[in-house]
C-alpha atoms as a PDB file:
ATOM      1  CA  UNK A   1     -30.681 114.161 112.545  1.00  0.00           C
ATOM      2  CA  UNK A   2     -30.383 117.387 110.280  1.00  0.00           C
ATOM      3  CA  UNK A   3     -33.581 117.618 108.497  1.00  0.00           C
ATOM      4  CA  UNK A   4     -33.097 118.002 104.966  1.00  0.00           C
ATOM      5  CA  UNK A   5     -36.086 120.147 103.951  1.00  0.00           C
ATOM      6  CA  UNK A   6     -35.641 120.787 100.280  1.00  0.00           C
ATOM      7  CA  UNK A   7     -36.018 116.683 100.013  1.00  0.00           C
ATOM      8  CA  UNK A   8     -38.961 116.513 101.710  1.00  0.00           C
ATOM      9  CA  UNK A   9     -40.552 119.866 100.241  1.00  0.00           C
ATOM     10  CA  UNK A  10     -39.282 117.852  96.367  1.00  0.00           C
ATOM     11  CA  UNK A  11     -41.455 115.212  97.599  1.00  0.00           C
ATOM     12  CA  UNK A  12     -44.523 117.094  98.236  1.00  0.00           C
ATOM     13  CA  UNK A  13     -44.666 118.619  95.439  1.00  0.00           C
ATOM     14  CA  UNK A  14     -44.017 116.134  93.004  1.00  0.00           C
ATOM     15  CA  UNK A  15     -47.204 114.547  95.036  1.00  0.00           C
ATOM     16  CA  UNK A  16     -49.650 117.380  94.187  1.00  0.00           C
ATOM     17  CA  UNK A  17     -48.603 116.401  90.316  1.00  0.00           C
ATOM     18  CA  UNK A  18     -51.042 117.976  87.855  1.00  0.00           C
ATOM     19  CA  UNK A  19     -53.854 119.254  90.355  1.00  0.00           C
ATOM     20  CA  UNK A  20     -52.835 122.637  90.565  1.00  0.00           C
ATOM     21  CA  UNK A  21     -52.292 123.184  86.891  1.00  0.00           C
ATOM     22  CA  UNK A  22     -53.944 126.494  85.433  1.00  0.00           C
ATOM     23  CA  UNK A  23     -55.234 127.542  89.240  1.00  0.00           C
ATOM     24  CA  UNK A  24     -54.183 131.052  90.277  1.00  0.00           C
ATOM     25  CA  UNK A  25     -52.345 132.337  93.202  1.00  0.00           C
ATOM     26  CA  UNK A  26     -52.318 136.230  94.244  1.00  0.00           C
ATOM     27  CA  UNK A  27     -49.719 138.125  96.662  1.00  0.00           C
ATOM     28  CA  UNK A  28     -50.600 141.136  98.148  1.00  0.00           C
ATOM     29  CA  UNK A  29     -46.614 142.270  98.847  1.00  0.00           C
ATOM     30  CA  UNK A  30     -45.646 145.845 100.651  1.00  0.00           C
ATOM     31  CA  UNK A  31     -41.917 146.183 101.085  1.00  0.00           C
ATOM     32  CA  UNK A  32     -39.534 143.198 101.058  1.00  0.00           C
ATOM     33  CA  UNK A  33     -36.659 142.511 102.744  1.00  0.00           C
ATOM     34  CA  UNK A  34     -33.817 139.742 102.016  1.00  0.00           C
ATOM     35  CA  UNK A  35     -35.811 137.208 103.710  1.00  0.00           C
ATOM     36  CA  UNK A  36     -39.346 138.046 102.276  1.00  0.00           C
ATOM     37  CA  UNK A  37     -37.487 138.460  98.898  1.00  0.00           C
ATOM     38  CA  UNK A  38     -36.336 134.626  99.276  1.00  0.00           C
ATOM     39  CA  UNK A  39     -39.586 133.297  99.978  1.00  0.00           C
ATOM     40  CA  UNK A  40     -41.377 135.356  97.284  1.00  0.00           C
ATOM     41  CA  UNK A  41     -38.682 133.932  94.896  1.00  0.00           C
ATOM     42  CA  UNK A  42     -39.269 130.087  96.195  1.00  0.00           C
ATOM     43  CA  UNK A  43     -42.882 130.693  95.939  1.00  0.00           C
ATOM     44  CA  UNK A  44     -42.602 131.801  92.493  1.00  0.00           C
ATOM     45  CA  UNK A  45     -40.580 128.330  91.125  1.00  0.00           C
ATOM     46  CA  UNK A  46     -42.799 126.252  92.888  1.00  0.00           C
ATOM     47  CA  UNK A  47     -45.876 127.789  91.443  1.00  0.00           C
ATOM     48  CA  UNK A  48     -44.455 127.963  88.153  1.00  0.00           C
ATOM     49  CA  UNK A  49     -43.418 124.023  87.849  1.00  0.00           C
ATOM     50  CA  UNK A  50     -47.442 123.228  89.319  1.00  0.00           C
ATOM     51  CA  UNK A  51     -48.627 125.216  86.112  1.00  0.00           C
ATOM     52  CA  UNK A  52     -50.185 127.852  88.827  1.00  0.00           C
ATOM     53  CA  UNK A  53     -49.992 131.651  87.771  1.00  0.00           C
ATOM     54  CA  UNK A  54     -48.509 134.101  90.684  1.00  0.00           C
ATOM     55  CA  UNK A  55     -50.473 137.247  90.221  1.00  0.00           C
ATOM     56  CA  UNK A  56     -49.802 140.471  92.557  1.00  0.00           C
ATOM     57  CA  UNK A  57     -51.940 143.074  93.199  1.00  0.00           C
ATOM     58  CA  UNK A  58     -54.488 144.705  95.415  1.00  0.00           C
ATOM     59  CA  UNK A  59     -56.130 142.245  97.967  1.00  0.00           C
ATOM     60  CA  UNK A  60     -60.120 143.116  96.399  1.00  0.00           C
ATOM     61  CA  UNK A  61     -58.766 142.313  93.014  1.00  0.00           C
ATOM     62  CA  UNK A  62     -56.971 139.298  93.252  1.00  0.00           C
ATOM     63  CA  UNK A  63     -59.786 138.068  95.930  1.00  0.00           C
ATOM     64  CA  UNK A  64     -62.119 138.082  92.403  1.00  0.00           C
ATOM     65  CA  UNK A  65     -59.527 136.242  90.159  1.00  0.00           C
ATOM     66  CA  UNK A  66     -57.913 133.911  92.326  1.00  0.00           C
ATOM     67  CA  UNK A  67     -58.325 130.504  94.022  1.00  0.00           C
ATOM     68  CA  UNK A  68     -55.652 131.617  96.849  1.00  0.00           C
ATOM     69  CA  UNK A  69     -54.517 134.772  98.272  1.00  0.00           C
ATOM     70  CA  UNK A  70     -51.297 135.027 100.067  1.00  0.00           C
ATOM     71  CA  UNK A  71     -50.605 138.442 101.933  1.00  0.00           C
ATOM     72  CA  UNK A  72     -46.773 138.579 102.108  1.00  0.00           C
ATOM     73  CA  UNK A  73     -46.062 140.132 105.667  1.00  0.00           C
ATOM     74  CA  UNK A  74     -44.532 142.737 107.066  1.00  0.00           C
ATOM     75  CA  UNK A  75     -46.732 144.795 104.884  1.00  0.00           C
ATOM     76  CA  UNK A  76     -48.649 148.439 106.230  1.00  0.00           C
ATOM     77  CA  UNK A  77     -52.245 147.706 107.407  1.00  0.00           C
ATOM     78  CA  UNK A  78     -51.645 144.036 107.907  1.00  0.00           C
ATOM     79  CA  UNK A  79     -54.514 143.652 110.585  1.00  0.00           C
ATOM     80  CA  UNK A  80     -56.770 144.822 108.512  1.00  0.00           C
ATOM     81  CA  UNK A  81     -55.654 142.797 105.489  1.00  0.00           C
ATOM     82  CA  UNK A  82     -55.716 139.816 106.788  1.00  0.00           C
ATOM     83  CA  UNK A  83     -58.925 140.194 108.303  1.00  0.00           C
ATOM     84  CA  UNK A  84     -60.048 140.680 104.202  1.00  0.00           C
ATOM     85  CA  UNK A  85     -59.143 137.419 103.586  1.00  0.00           C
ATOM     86  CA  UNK A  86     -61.471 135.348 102.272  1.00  0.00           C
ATOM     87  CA  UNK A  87     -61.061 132.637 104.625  1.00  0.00           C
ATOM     88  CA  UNK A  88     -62.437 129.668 101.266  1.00  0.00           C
ATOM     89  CA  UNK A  89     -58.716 131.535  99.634  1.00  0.00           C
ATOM     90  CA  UNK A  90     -55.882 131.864 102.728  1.00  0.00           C
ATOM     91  CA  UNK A  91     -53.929 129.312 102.579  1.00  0.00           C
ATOM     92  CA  UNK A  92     -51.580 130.795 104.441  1.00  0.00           C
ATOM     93  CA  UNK A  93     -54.238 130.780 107.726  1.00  0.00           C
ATOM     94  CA  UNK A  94     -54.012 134.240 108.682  1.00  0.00           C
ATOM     95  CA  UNK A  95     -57.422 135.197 108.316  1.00  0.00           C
ATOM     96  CA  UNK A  96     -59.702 135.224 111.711  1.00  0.00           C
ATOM     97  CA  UNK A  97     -61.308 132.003 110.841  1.00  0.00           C
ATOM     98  CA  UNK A  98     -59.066 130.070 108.560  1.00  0.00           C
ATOM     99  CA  UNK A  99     -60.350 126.408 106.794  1.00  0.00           C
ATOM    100  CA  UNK A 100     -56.883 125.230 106.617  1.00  0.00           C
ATOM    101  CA  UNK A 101     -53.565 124.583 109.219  1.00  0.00           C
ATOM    102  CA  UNK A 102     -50.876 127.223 108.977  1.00  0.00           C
ATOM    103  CA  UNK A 103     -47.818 125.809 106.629  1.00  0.00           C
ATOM    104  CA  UNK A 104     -45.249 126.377 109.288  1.00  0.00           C
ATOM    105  CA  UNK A 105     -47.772 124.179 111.255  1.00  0.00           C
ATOM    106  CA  UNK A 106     -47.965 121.771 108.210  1.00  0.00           C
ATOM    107  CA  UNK A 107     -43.929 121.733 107.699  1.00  0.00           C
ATOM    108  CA  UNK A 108     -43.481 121.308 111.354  1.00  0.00           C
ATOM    109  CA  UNK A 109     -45.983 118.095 111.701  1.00  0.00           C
ATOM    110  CA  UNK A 110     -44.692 116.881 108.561  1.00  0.00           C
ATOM    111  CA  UNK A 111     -41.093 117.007 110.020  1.00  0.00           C
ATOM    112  CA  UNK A 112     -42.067 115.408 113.167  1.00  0.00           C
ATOM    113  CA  UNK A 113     -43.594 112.616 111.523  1.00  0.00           C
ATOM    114  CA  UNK A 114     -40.365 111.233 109.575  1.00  0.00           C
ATOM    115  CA  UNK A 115     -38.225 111.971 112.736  1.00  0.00           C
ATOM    116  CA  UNK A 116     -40.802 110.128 114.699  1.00  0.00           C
ATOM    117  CA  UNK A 117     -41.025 112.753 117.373  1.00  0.00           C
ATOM    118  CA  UNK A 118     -44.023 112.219 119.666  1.00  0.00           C
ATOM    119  CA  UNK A 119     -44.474 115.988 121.219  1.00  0.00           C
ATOM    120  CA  UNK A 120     -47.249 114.642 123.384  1.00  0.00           C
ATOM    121  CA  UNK A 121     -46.224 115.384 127.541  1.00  0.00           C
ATOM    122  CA  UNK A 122     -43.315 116.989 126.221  1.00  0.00           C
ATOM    123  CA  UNK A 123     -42.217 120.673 127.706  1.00  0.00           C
ATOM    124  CA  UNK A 124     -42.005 122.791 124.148  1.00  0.00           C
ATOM    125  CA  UNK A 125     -41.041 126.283 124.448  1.00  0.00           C
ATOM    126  CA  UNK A 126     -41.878 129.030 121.629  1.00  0.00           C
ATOM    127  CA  UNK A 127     -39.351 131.681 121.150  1.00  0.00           C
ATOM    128  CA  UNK A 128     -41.701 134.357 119.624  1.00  0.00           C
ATOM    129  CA  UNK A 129     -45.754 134.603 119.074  1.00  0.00           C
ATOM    130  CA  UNK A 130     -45.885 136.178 115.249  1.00  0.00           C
ATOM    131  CA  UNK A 131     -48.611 135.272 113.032  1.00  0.00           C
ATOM    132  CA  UNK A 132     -46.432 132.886 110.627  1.00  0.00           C
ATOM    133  CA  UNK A 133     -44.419 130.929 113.056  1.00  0.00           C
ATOM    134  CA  UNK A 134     -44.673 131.658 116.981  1.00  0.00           C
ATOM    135  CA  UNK A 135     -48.416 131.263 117.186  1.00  0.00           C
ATOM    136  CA  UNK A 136     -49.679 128.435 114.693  1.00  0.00           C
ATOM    137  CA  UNK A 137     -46.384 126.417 115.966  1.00  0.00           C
ATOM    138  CA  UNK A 138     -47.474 126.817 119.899  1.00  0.00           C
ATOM    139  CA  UNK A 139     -51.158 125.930 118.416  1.00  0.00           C
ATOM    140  CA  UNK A 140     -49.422 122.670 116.764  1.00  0.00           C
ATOM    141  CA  UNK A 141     -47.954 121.390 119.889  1.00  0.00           C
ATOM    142  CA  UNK A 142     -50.660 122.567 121.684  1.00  0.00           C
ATOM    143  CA  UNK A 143     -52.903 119.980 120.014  1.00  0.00           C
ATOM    144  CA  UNK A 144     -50.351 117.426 119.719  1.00  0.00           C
ATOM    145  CA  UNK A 145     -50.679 117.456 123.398  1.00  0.00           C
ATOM    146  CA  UNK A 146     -47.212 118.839 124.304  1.00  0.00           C
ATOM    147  CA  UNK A 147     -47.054 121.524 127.402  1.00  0.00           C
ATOM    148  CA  UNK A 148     -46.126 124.673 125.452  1.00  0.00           C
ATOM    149  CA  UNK A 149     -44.450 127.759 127.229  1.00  0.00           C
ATOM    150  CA  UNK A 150     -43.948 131.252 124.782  1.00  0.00           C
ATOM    151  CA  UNK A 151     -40.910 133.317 125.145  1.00  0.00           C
ATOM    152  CA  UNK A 152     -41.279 136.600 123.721  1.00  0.00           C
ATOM    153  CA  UNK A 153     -39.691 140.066 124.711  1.00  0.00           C
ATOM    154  CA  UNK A 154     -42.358 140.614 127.560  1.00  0.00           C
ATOM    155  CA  UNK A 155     -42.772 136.777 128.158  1.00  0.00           C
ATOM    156  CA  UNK A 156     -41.003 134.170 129.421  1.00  0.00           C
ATOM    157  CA  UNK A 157     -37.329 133.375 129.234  1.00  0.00           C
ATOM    158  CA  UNK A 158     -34.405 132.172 127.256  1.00  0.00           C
ATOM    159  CA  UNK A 159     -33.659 129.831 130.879  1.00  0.00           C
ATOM    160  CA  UNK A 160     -36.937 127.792 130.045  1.00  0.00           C
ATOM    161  CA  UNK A 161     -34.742 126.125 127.213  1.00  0.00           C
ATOM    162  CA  UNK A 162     -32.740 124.304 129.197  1.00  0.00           C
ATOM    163  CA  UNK A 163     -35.039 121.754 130.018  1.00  0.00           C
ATOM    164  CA  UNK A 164     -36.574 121.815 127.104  1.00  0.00           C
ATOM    165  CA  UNK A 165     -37.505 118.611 124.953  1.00  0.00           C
ATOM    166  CA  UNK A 166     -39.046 120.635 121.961  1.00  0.00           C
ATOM    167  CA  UNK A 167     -37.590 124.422 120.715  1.00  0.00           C
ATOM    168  CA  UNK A 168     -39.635 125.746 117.860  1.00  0.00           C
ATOM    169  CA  UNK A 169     -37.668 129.182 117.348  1.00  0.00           C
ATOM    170  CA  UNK A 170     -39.057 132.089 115.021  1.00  0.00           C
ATOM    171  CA  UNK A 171     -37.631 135.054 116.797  1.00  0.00           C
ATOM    172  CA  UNK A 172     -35.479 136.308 113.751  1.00  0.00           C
ATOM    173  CA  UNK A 173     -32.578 137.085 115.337  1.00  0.00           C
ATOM    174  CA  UNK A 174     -29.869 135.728 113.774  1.00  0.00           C
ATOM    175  CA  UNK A 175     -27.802 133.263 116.643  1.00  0.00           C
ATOM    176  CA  UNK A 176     -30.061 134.267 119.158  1.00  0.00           C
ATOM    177  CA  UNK A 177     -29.567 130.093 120.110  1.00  0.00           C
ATOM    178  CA  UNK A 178     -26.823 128.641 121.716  1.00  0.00           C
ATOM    179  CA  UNK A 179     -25.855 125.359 122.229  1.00  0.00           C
ATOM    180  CA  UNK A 180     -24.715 125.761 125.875  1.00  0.00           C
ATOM    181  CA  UNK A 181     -28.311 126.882 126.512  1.00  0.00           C
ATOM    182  CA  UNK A 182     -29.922 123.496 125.216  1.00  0.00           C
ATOM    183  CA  UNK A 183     -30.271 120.398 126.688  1.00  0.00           C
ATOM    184  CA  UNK A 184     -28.747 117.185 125.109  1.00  0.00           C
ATOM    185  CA  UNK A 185     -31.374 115.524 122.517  1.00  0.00           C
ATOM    186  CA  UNK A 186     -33.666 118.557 122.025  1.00  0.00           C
ATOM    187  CA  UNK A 187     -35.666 118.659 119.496  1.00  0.00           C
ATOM    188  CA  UNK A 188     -34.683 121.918 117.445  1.00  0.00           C
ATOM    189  CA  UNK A 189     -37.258 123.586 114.856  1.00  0.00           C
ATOM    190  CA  UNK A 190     -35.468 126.667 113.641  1.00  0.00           C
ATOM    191  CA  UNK A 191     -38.157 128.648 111.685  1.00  0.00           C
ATOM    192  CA  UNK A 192     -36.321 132.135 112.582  1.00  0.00           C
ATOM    193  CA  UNK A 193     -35.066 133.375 108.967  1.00  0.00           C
ATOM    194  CA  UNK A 194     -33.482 136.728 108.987  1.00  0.00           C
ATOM    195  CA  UNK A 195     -30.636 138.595 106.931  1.00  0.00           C
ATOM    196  CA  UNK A 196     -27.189 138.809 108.340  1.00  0.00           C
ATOM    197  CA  UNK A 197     -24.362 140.474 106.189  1.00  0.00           C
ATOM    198  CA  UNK A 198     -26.476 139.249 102.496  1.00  0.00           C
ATOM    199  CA  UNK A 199     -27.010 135.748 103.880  1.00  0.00           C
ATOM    200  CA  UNK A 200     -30.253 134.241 105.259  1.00  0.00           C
ATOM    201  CA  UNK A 201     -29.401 133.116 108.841  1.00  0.00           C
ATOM    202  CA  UNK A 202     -32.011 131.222 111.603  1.00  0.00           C
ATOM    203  CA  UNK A 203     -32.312 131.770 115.127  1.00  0.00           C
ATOM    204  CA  UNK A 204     -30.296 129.210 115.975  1.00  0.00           C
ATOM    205  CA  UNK A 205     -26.538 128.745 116.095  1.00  0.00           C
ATOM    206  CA  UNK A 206     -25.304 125.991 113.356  1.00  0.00           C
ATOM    207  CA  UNK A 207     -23.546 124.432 116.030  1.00  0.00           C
ATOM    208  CA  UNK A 208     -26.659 123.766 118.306  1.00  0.00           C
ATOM    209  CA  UNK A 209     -26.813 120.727 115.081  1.00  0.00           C
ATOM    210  CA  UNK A 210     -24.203 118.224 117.611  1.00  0.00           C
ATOM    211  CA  UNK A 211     -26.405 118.376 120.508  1.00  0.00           C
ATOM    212  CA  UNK A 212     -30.124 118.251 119.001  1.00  0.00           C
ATOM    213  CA  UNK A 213     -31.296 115.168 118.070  1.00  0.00           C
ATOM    214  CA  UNK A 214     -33.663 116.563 115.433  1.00  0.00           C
ATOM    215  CA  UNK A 215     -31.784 120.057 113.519  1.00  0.00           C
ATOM    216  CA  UNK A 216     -33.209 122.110 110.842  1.00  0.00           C
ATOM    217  CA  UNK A 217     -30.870 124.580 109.397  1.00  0.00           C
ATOM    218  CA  UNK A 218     -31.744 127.957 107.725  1.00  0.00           C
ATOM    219  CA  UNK A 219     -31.390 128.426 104.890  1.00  0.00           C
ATOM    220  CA  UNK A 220     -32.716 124.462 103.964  1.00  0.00           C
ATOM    221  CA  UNK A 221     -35.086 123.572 107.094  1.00  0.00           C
ATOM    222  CA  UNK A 222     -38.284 124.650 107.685  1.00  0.00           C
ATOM    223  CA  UNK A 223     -38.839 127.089 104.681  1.00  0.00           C
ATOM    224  CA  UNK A 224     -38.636 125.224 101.872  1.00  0.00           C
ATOM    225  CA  UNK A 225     -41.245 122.538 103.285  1.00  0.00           C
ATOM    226  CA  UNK A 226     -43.983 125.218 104.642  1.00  0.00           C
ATOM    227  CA  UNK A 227     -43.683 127.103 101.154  1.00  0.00           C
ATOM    228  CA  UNK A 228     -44.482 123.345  99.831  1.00  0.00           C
ATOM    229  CA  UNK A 229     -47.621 123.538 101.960  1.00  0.00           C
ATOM    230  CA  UNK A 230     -49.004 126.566 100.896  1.00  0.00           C
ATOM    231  CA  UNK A 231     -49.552 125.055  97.200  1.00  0.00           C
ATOM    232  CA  UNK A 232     -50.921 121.873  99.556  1.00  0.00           C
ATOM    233  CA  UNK A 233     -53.119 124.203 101.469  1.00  0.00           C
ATOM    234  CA  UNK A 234     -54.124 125.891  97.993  1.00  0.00           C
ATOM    235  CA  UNK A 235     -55.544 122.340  96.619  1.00  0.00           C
ATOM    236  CA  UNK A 236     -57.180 121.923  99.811  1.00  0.00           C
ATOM    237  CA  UNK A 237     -59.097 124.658  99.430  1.00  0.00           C
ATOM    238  CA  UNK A 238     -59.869 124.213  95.668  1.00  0.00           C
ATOM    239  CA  UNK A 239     -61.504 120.810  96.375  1.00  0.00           C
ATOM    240  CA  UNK A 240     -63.734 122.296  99.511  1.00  0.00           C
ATOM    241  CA  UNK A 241     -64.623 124.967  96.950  1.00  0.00           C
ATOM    242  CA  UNK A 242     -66.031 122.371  94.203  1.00  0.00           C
ATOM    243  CA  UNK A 243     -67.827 120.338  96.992  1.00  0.00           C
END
């Protein structure tokens, strides 16, 4: 199955409807590369067809004058930035005590629920621990029960995938993923998204799509469903902040 994520990101939005209309949304952005560029662009149409205004600034500013703060990473000082987060306005849960689930988390569950993947007792290996994939999706299948191994540069290795059930992959190296290194069925989550001669490419190798039995390309996968989730996230937190 090749998850179509634009279809299921269409969905969610057209779900939120109306509730989002005339809320604000700030970015804190440093420098941008093809990728970032992509998802500040996708962020932007989404918020515009909700009725919510994107404003960018400094993180102080838009913390005063907006019901959600996203800080658009890599940027300089990012530790520190994030910590700044008003946790009641991160709904991208980067801040050290965050009220909502990461959206990669939130795209990921969302996916496993139509594909009817149970993760629980399943060996799941991580390629990568970064703040926006690696670590909220080990967290996920952590708490879905599955047995969760990390791969990193100074962790693990790309062996462990052979006998892997579950591959969530957010390394960002484009065709870092082979299908000779997978077993037959695996469940493939390619969250990777880097830039390869002006094109966004995943992790994973397009081929790797014959012998998974759950796929999500890049571009079309994972992305377009955990930017839906941020404006989900964002209502979240509007309706803890009226309560």
């Amino acid at each position: 199955m090749i998850i179509d994520g634009k279809k299921i990101a269409e969905e969610v939005i057209v779900g939120l409807g109306e509730s989002l209309r005339g809320r604000k949304l700030g970015l804190v952005i440093g420098s941008a590369d093809a990728a970032t560029e992509s998802f500040i662009k996708i962020k932007s149409r989404v918020a515009q067809r909700l009725g919510v205004e994107i404003l960018k600034g400094e993180l102080q500013e838009l913390a005063n004058t907006c019901d959600g703060i996203i800080v658009q990473l890599p940027i300089t000082n990012a530790e520190r930035l994030l910590a700044e987060i008003p946790p009641d306005k991160d709904v991208d849960a980067l801040s050290p005590r965050p009220l909502v689930r990461a959206p990669v988390a939130e795209a990921i569950s969302e996916i496993f629920t139509r594909a009817g993947v149970a993760a629980a007792h399943k060996l799941s290996v991580v390629i990568g621990a970064g703040k926006l994939v690696g670590a909220p999706a080990a967290q996920l299948l952590r708490d879905l029960g599955a047995e969760v191994h990390m791969v990193t540069q100074t962790r693990g290795s790309l062996e462990e995938l052979k006998d892997a059930d579950i591959v969530v992959c957010g390394a960002g190296e484009p065709g870092l993923i082979k299908p000779e290194m997978l077993k037959e069925g695996v469940v493939l989550i390619d969250a990777g998204t880097s830039e390869q001669g002006g094109r966004l490419m995943g992790d994973a190798d397009p081929q790797c799509a014959k012998i998974a039995s759950v796929f999500t390309p890049v571009p079309g996968g994972v992305g377009p469903i955990a930017v839906a989730m941020i404006f989900k996230n964002l209502l979240t937190l509007v309706k803890k902040s009226q309560k």
